[in-house]
PDB file of N, CA and C in Angstrom:
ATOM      1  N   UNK A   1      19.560 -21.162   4.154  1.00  0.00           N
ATOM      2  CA  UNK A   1      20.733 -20.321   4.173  1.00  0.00           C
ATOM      3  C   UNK A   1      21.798 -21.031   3.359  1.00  0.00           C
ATOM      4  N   UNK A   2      22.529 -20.536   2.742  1.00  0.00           N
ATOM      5  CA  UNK A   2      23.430 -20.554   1.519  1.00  0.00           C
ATOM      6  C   UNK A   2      25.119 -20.452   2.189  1.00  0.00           C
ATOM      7  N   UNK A   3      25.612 -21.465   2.278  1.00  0.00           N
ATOM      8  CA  UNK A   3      27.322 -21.303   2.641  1.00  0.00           C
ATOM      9  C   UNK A   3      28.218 -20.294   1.131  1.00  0.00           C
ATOM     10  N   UNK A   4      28.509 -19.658   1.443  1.00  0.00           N
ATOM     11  CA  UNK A   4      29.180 -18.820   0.148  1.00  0.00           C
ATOM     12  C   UNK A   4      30.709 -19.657   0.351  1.00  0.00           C
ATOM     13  N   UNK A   5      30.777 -20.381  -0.894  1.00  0.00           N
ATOM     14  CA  UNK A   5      32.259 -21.087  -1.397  1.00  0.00           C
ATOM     15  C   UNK A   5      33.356 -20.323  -1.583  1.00  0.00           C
ATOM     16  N   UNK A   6      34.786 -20.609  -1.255  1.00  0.00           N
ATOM     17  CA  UNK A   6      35.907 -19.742  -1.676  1.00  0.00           C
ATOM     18  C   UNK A   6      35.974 -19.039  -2.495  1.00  0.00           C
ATOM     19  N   UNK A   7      35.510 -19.147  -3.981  1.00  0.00           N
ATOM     20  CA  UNK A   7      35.022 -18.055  -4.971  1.00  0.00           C
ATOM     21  C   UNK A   7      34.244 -17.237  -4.826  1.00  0.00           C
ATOM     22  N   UNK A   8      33.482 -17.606  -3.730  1.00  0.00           N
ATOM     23  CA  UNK A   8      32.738 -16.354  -3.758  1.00  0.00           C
ATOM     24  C   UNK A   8      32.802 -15.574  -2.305  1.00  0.00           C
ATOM     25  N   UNK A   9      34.235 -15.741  -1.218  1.00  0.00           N
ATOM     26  CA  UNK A   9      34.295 -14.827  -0.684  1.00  0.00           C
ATOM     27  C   UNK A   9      34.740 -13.508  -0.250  1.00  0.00           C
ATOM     28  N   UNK A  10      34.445 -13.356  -1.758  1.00  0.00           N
ATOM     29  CA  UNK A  10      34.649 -11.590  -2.072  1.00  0.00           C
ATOM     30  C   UNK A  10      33.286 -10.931  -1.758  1.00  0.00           C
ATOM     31  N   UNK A  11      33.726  -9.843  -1.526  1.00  0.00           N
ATOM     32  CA  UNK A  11      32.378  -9.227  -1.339  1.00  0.00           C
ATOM     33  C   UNK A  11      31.614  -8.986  -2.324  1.00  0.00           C
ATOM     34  N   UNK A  12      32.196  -8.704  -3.765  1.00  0.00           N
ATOM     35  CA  UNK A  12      31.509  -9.226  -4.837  1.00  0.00           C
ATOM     36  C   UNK A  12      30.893 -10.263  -5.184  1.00  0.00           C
ATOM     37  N   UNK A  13      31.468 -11.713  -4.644  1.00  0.00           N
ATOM     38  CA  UNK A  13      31.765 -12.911  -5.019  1.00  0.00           C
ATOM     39  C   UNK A  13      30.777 -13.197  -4.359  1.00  0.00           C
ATOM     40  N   UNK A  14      30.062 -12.634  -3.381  1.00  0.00           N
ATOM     41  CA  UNK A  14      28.888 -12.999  -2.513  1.00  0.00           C
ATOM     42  C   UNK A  14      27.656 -11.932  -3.253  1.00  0.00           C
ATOM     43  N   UNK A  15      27.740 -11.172  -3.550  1.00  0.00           N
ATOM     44  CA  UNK A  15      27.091  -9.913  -3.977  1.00  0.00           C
ATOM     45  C   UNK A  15      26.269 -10.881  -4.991  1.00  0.00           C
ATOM     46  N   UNK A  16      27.370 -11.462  -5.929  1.00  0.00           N
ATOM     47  CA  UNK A  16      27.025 -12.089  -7.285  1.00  0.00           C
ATOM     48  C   UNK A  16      25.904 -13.487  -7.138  1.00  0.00           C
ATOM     49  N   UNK A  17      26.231 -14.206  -6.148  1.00  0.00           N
ATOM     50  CA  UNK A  17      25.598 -15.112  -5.426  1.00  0.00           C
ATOM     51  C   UNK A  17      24.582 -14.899  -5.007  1.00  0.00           C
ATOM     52  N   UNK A  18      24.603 -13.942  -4.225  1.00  0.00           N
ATOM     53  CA  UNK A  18      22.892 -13.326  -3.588  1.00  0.00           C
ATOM     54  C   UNK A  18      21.900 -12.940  -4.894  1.00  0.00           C
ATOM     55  N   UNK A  19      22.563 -12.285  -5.764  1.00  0.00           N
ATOM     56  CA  UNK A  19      21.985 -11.857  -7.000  1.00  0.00           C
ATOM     57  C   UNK A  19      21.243 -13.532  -7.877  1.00  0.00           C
ATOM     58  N   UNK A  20      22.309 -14.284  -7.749  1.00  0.00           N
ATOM     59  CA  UNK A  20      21.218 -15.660  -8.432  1.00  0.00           C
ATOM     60  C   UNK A  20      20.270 -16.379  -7.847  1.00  0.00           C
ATOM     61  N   UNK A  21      20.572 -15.778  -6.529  1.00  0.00           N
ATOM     62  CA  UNK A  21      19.801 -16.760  -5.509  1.00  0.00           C
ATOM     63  C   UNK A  21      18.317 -16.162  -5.478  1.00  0.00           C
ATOM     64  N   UNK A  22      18.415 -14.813  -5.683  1.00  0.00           N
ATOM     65  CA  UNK A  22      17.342 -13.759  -5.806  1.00  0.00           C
ATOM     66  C   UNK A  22      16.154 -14.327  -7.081  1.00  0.00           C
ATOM     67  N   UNK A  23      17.312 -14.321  -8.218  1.00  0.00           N
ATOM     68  CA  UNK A  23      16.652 -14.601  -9.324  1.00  0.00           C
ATOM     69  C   UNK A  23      15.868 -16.267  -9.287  1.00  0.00           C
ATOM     70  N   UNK A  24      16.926 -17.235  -8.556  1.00  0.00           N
ATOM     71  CA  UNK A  24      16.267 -18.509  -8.938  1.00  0.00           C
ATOM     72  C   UNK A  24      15.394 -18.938  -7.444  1.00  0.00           C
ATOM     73  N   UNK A  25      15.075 -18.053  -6.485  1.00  0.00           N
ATOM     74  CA  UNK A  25      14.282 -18.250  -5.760  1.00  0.00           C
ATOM     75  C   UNK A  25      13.255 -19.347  -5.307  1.00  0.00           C
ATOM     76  N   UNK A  26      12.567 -19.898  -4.571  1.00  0.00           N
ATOM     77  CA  UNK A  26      11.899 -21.074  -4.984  1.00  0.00           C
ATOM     78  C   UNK A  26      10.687 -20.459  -4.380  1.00  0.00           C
ATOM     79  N   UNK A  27       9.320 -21.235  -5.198  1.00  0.00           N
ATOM     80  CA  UNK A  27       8.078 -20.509  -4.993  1.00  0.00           C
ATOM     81  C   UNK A  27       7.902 -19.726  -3.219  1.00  0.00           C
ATOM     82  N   UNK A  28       8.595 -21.142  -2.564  1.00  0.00           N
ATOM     83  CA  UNK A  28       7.662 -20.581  -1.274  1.00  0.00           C
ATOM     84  C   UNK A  28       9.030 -19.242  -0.521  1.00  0.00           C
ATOM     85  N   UNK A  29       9.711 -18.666  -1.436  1.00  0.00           N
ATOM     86  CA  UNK A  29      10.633 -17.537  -0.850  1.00  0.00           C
ATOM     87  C   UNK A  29      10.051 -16.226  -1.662  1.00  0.00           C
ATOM     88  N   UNK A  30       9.231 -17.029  -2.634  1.00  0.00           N
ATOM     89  CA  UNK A  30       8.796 -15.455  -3.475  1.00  0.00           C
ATOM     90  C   UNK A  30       7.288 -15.016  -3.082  1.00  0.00           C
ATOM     91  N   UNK A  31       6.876 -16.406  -2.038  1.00  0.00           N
ATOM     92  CA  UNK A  31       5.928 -16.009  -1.367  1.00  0.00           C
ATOM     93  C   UNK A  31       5.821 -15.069  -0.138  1.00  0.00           C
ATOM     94  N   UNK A  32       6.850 -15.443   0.677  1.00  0.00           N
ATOM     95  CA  UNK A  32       7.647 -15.291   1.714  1.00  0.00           C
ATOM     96  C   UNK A  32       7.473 -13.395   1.699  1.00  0.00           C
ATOM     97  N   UNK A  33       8.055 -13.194   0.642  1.00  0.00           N
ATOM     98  CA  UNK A  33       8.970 -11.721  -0.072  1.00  0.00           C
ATOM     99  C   UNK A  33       7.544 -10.911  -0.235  1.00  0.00           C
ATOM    100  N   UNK A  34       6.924 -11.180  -1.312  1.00  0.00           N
ATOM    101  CA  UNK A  34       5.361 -10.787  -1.107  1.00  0.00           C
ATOM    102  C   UNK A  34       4.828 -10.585  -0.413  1.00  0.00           C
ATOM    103  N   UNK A  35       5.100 -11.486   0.796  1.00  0.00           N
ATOM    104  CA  UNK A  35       4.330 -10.664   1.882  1.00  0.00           C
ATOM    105  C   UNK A  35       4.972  -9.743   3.065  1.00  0.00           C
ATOM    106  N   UNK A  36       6.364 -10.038   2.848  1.00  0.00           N
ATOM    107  CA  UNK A  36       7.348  -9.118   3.893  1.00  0.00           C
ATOM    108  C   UNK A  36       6.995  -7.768   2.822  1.00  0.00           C
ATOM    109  N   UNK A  37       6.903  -7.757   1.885  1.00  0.00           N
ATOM    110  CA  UNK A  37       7.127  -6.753   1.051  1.00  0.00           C
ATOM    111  C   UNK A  37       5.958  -5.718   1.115  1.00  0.00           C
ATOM    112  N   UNK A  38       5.026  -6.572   1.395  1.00  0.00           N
ATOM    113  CA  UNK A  38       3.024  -5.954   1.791  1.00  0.00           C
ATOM    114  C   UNK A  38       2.550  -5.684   3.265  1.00  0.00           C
ATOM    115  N   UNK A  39       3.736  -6.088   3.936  1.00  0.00           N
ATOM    116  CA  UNK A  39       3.184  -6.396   5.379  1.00  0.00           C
ATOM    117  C   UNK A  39       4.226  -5.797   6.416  1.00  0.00           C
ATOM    118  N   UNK A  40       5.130  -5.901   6.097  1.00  0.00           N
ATOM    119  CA  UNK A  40       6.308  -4.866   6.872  1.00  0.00           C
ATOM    120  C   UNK A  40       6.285  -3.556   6.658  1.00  0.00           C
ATOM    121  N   UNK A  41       6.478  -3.041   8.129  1.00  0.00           N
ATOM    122  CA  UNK A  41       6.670  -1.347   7.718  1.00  0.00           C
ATOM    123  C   UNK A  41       8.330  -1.418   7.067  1.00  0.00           C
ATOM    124  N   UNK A  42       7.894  -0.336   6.601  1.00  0.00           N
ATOM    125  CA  UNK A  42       8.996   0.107   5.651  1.00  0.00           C
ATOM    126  C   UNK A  42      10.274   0.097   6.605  1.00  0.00           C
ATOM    127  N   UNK A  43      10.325   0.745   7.685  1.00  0.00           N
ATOM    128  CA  UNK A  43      11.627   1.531   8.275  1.00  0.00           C
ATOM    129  C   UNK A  43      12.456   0.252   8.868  1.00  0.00           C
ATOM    130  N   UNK A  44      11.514  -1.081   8.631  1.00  0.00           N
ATOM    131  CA  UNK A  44      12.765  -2.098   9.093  1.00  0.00           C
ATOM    132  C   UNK A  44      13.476  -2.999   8.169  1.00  0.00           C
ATOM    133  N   UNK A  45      12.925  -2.206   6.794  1.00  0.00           N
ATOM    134  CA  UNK A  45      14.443  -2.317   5.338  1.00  0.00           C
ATOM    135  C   UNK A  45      14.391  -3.995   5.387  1.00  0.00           C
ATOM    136  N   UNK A  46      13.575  -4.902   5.229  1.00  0.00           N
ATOM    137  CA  UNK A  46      13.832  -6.450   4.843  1.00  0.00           C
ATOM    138  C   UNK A  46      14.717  -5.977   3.710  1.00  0.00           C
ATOM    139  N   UNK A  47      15.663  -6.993   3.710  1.00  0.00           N
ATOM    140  CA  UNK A  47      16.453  -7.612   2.274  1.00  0.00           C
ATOM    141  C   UNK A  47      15.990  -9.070   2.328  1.00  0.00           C
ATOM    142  N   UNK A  48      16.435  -9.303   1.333  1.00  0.00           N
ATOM    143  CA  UNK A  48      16.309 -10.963   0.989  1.00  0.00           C
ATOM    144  C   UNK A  48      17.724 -11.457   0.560  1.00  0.00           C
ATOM    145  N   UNK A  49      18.384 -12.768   0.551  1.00  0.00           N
ATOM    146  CA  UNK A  49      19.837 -13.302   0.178  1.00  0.00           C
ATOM    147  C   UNK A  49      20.455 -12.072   0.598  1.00  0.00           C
ATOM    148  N   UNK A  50      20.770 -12.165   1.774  1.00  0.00           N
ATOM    149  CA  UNK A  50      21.736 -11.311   2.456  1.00  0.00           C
ATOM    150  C   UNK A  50      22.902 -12.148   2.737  1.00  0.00           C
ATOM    151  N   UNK A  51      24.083 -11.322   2.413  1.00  0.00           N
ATOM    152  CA  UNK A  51      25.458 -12.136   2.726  1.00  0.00           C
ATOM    153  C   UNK A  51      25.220 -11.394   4.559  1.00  0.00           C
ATOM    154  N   UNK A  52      25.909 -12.576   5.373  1.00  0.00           N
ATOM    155  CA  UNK A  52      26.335 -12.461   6.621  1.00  0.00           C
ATOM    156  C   UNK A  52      27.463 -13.306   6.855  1.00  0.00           C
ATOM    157  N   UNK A  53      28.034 -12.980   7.125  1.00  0.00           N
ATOM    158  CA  UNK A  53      29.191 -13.681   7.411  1.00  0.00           C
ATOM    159  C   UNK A  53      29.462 -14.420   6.187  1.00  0.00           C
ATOM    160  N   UNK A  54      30.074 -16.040   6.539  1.00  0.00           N
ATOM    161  CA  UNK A  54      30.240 -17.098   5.513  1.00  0.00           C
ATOM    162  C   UNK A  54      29.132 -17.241   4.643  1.00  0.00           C
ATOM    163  N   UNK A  55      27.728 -16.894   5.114  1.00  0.00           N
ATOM    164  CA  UNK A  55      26.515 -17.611   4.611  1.00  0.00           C
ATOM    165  C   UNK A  55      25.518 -16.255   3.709  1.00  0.00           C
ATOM    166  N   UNK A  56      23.991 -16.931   3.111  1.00  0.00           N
ATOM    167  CA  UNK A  56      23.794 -16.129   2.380  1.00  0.00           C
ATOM    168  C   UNK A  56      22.678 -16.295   3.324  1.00  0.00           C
ATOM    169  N   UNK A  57      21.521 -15.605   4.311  1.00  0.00           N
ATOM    170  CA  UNK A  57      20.122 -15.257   5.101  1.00  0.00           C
ATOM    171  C   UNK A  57      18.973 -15.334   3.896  1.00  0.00           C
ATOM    172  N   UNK A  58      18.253 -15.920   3.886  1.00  0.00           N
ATOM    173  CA  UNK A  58      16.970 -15.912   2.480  1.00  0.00           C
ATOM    174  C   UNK A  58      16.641 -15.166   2.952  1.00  0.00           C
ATOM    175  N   UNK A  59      15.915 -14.157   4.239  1.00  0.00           N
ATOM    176  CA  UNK A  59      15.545 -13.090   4.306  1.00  0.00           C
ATOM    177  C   UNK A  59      16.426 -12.028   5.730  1.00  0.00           C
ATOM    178  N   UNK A  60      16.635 -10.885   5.710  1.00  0.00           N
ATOM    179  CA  UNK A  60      17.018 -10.516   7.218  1.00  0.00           C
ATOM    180  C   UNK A  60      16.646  -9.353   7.244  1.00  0.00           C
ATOM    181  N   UNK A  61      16.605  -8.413   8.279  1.00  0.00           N
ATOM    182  CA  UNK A  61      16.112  -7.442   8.825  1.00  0.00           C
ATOM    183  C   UNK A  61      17.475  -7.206   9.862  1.00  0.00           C
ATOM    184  N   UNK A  62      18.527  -5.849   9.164  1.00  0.00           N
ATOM    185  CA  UNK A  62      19.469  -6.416  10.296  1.00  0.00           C
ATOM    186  C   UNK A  62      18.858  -4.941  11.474  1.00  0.00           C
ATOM    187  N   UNK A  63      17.601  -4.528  11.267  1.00  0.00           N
ATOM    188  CA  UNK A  63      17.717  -2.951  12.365  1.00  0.00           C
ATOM    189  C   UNK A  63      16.783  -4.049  13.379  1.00  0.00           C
ATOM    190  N   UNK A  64      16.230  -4.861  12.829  1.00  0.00           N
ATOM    191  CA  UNK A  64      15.566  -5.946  14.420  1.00  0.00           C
ATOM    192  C   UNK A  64      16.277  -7.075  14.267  1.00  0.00           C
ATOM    193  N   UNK A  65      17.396  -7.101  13.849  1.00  0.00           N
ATOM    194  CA  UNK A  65      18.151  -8.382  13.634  1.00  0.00           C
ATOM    195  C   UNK A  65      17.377  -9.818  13.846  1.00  0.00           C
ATOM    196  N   UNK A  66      16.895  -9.859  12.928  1.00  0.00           N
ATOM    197  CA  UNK A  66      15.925 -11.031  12.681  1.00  0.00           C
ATOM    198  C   UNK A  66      16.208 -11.834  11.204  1.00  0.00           C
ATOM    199  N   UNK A  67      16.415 -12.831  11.505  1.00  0.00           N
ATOM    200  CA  UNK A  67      16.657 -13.372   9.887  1.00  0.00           C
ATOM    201  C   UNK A  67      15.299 -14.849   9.816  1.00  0.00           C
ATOM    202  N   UNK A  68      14.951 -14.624   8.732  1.00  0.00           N
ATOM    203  CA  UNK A  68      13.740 -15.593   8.393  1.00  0.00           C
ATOM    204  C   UNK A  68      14.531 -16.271   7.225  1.00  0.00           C
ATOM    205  N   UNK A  69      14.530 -17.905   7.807  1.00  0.00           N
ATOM    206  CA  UNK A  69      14.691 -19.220   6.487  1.00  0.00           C
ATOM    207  C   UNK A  69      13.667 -19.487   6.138  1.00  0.00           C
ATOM    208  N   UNK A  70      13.396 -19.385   4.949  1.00  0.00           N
ATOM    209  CA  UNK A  70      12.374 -20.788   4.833  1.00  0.00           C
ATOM    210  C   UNK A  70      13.315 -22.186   4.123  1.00  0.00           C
ATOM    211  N   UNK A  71      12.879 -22.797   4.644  1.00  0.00           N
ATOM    212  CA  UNK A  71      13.771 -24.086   4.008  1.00  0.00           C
ATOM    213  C   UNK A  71      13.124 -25.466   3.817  1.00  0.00           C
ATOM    214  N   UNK A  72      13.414 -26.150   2.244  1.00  0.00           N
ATOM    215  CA  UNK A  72      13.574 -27.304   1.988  1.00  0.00           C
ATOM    216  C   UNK A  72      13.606 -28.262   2.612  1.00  0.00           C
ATOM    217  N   UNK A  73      13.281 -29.647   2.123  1.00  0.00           N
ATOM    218  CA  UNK A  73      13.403 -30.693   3.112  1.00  0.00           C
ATOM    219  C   UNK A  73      14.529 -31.200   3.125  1.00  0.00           C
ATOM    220  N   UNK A  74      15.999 -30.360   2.426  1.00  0.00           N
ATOM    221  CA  UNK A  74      17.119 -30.817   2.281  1.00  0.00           C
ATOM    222  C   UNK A  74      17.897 -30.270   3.326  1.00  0.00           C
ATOM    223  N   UNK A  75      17.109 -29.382   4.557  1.00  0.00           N
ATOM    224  CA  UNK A  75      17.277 -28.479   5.824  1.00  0.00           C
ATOM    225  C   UNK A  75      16.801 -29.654   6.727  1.00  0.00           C
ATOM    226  N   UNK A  76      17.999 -29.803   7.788  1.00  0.00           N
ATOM    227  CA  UNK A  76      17.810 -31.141   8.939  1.00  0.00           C
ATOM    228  C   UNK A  76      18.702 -29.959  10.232  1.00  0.00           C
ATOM    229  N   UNK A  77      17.544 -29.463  10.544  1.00  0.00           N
ATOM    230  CA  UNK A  77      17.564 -28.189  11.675  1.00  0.00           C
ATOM    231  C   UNK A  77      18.896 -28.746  13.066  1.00  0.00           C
ATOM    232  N   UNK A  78      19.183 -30.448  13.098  1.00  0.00           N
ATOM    233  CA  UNK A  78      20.023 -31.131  14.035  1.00  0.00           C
ATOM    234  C   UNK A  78      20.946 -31.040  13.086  1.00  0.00           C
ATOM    235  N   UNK A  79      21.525 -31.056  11.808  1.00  0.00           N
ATOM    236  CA  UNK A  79      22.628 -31.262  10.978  1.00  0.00           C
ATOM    237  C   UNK A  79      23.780 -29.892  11.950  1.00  0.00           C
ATOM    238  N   UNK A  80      24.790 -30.719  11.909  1.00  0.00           N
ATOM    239  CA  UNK A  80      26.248 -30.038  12.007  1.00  0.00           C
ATOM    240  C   UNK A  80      26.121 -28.385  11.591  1.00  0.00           C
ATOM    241  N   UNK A  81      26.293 -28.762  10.082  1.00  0.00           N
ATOM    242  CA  UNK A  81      25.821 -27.762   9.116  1.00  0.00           C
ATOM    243  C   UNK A  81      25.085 -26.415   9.643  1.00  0.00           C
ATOM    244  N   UNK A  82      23.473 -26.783   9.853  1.00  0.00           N
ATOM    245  CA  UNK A  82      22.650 -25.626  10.279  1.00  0.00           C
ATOM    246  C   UNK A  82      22.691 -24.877  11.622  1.00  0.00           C
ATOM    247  N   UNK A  83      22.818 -26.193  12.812  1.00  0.00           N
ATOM    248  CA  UNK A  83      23.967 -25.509  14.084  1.00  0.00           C
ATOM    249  C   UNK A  83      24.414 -24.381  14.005  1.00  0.00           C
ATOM    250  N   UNK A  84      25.687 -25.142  12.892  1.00  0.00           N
ATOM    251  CA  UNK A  84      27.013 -24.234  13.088  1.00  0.00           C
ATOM    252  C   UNK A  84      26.165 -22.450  12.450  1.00  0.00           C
ATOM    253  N   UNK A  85      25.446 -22.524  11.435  1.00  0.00           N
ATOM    254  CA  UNK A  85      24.988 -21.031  10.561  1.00  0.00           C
ATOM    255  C   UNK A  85      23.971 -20.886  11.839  1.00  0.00           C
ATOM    256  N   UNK A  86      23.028 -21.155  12.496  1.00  0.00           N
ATOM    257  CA  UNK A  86      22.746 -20.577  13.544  1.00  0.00           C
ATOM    258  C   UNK A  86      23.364 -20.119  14.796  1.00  0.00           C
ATOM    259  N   UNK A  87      24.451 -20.864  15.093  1.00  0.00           N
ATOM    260  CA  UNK A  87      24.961 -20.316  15.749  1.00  0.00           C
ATOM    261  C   UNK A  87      25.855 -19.036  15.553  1.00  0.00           C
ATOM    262  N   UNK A  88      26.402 -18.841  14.483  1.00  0.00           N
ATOM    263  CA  UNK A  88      27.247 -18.060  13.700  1.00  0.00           C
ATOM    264  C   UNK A  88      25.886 -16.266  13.821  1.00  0.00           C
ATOM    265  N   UNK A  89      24.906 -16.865  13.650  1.00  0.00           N
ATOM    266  CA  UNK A  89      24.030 -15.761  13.291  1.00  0.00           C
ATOM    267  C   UNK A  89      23.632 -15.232  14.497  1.00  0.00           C
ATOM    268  N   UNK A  90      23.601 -16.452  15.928  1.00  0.00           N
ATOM    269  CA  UNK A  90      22.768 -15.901  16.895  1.00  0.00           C
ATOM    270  C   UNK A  90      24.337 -15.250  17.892  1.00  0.00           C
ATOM    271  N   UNK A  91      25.172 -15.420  17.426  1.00  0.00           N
ATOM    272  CA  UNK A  91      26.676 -14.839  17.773  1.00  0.00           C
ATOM    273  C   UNK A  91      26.582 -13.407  17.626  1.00  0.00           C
ATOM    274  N   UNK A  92      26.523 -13.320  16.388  1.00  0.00           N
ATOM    275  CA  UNK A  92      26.189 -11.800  15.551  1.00  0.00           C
ATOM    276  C   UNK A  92      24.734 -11.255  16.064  1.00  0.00           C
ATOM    277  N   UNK A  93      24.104 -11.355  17.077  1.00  0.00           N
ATOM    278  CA  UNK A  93      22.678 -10.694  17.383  1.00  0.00           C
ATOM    279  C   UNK A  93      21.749 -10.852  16.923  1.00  0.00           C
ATOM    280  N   UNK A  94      21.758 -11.472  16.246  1.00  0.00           N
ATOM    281  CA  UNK A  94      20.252 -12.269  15.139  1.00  0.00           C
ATOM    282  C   UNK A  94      19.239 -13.684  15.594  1.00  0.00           C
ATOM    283  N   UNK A  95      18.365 -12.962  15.647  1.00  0.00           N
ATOM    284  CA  UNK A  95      16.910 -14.067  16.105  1.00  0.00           C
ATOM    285  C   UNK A  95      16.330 -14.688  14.856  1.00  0.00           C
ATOM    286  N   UNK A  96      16.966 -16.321  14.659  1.00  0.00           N
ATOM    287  CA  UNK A  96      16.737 -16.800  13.426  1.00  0.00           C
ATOM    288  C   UNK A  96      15.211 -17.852  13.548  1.00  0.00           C
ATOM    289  N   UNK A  97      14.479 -17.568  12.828  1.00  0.00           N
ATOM    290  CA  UNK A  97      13.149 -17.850  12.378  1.00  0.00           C
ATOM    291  C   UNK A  97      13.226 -18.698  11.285  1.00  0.00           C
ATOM    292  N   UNK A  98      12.431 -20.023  11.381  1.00  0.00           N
ATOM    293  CA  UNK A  98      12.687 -20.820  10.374  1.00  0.00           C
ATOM    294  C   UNK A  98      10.991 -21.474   9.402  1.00  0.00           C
ATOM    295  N   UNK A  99      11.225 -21.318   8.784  1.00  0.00           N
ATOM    296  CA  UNK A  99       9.091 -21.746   7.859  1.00  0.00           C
ATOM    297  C   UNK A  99       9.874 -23.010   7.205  1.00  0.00           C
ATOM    298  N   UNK A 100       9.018 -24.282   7.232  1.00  0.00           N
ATOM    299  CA  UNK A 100       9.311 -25.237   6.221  1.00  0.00           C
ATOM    300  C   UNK A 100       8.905 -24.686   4.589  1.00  0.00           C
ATOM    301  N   UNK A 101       9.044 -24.958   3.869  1.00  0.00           N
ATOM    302  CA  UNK A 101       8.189 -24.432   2.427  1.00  0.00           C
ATOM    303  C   UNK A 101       7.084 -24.990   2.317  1.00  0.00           C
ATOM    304  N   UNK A 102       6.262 -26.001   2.437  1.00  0.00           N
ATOM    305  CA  UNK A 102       5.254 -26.507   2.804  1.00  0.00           C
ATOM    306  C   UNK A 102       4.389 -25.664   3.593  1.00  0.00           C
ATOM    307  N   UNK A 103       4.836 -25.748   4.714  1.00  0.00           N
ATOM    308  CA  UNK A 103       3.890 -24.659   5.484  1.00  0.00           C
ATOM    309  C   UNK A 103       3.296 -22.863   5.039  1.00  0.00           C
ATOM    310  N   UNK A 104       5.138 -22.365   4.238  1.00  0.00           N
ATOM    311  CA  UNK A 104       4.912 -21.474   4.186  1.00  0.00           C
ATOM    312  C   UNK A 104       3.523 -21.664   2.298  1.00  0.00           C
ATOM    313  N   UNK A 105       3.788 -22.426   2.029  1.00  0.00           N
ATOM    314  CA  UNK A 105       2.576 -22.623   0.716  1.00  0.00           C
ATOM    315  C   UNK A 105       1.609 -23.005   0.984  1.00  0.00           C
ATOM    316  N   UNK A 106       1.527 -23.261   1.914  1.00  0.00           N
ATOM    317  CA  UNK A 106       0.171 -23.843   2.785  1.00  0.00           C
ATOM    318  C   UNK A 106      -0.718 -23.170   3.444  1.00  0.00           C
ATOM    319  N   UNK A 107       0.371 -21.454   3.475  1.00  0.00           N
ATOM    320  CA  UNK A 107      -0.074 -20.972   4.765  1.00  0.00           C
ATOM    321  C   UNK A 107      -0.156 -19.553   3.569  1.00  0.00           C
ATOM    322  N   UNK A 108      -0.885 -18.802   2.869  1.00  0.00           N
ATOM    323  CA  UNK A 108      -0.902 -17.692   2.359  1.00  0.00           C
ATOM    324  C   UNK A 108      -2.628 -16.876   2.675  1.00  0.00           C
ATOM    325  N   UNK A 109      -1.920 -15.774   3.228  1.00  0.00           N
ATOM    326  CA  UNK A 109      -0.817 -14.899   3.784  1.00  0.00           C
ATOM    327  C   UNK A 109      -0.230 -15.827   4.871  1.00  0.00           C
ATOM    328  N   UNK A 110       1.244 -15.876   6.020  1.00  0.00           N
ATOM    329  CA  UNK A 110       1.904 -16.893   6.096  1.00  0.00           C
ATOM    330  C   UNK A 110       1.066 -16.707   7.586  1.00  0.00           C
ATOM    331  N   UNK A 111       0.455 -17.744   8.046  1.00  0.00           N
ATOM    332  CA  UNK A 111       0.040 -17.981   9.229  1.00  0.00           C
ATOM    333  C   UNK A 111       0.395 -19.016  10.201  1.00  0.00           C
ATOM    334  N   UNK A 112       1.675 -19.617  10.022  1.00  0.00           N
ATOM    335  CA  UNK A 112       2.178 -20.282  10.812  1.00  0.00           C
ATOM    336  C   UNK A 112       3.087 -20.538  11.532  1.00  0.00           C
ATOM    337  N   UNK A 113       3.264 -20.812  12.552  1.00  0.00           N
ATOM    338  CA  UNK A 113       3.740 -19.955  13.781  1.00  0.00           C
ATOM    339  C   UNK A 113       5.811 -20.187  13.531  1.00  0.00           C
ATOM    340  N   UNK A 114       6.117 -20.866  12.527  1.00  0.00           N
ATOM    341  CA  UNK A 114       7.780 -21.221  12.011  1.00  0.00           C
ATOM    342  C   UNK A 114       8.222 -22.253  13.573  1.00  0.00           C
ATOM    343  N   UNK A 115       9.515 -22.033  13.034  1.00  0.00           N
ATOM    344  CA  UNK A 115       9.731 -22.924  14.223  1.00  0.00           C
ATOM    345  C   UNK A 115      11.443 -22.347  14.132  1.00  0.00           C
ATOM    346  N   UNK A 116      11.540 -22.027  15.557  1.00  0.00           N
ATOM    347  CA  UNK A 116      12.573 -21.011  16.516  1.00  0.00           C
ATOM    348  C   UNK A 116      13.745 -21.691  16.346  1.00  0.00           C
ATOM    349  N   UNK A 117      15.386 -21.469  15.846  1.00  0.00           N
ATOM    350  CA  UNK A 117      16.107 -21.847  16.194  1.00  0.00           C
ATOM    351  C   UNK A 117      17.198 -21.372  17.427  1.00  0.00           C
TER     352      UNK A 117
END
């Protein structure tokens, strides 16, 4: 998940952000997408880089309010930091789901069980 900086908290300014984040994606989110994209029914509308609040969701589902990270090893699930955006998310009604990228490249189609924040 992506903190959106003072420049970008316009709703554009986040719009624009989600849009690069889309484009520069990292393998195991375009894996991720592929298969939400093959494997979800339609009527629960995944997006991907969703602005929520301060932050940007790599994937969410807000009609089952579910948001899926996958994250880097630069993600320390005890950091201040990720707390605070989980808590922020599970405030707002959202059941946040987390895949290391490893696992999720490890795991195609994704078969492993994430790990709950």
């Amino acid at each position: 998940m992506t903190l959106v900086d003072d420049q970008e908290t316009s709703p554009q300014g986040a719009i624009v952000r989600a849009r690069t984040l889309r484009r520069d994606s990292t393998d195991a989110e375009r894996q991720v997408w592929r298969v939400v994209r093959s494997g979800a029914p339609a009527e629960f509308g995944f997006r991907r880089q969703v602005p929520i609040g301060p932050f940007i969701a790599d994937f969410a589902c807000h009609k089952a309010k579910l948001v899926v990270e996958v994250d880097g090893g630069q993600h320390d699930p005890d950091a201040p930091a990720e707390i605070s955006r989980t808590r922020l998310l599970t405030r707002e009604g959202y059941r946040v789901i987390r895949f290391w990228n490893n696992e999720v490249l490890a795991n195609s189609p994704i078969k492993g069980e994430g790990h709950e924040s």
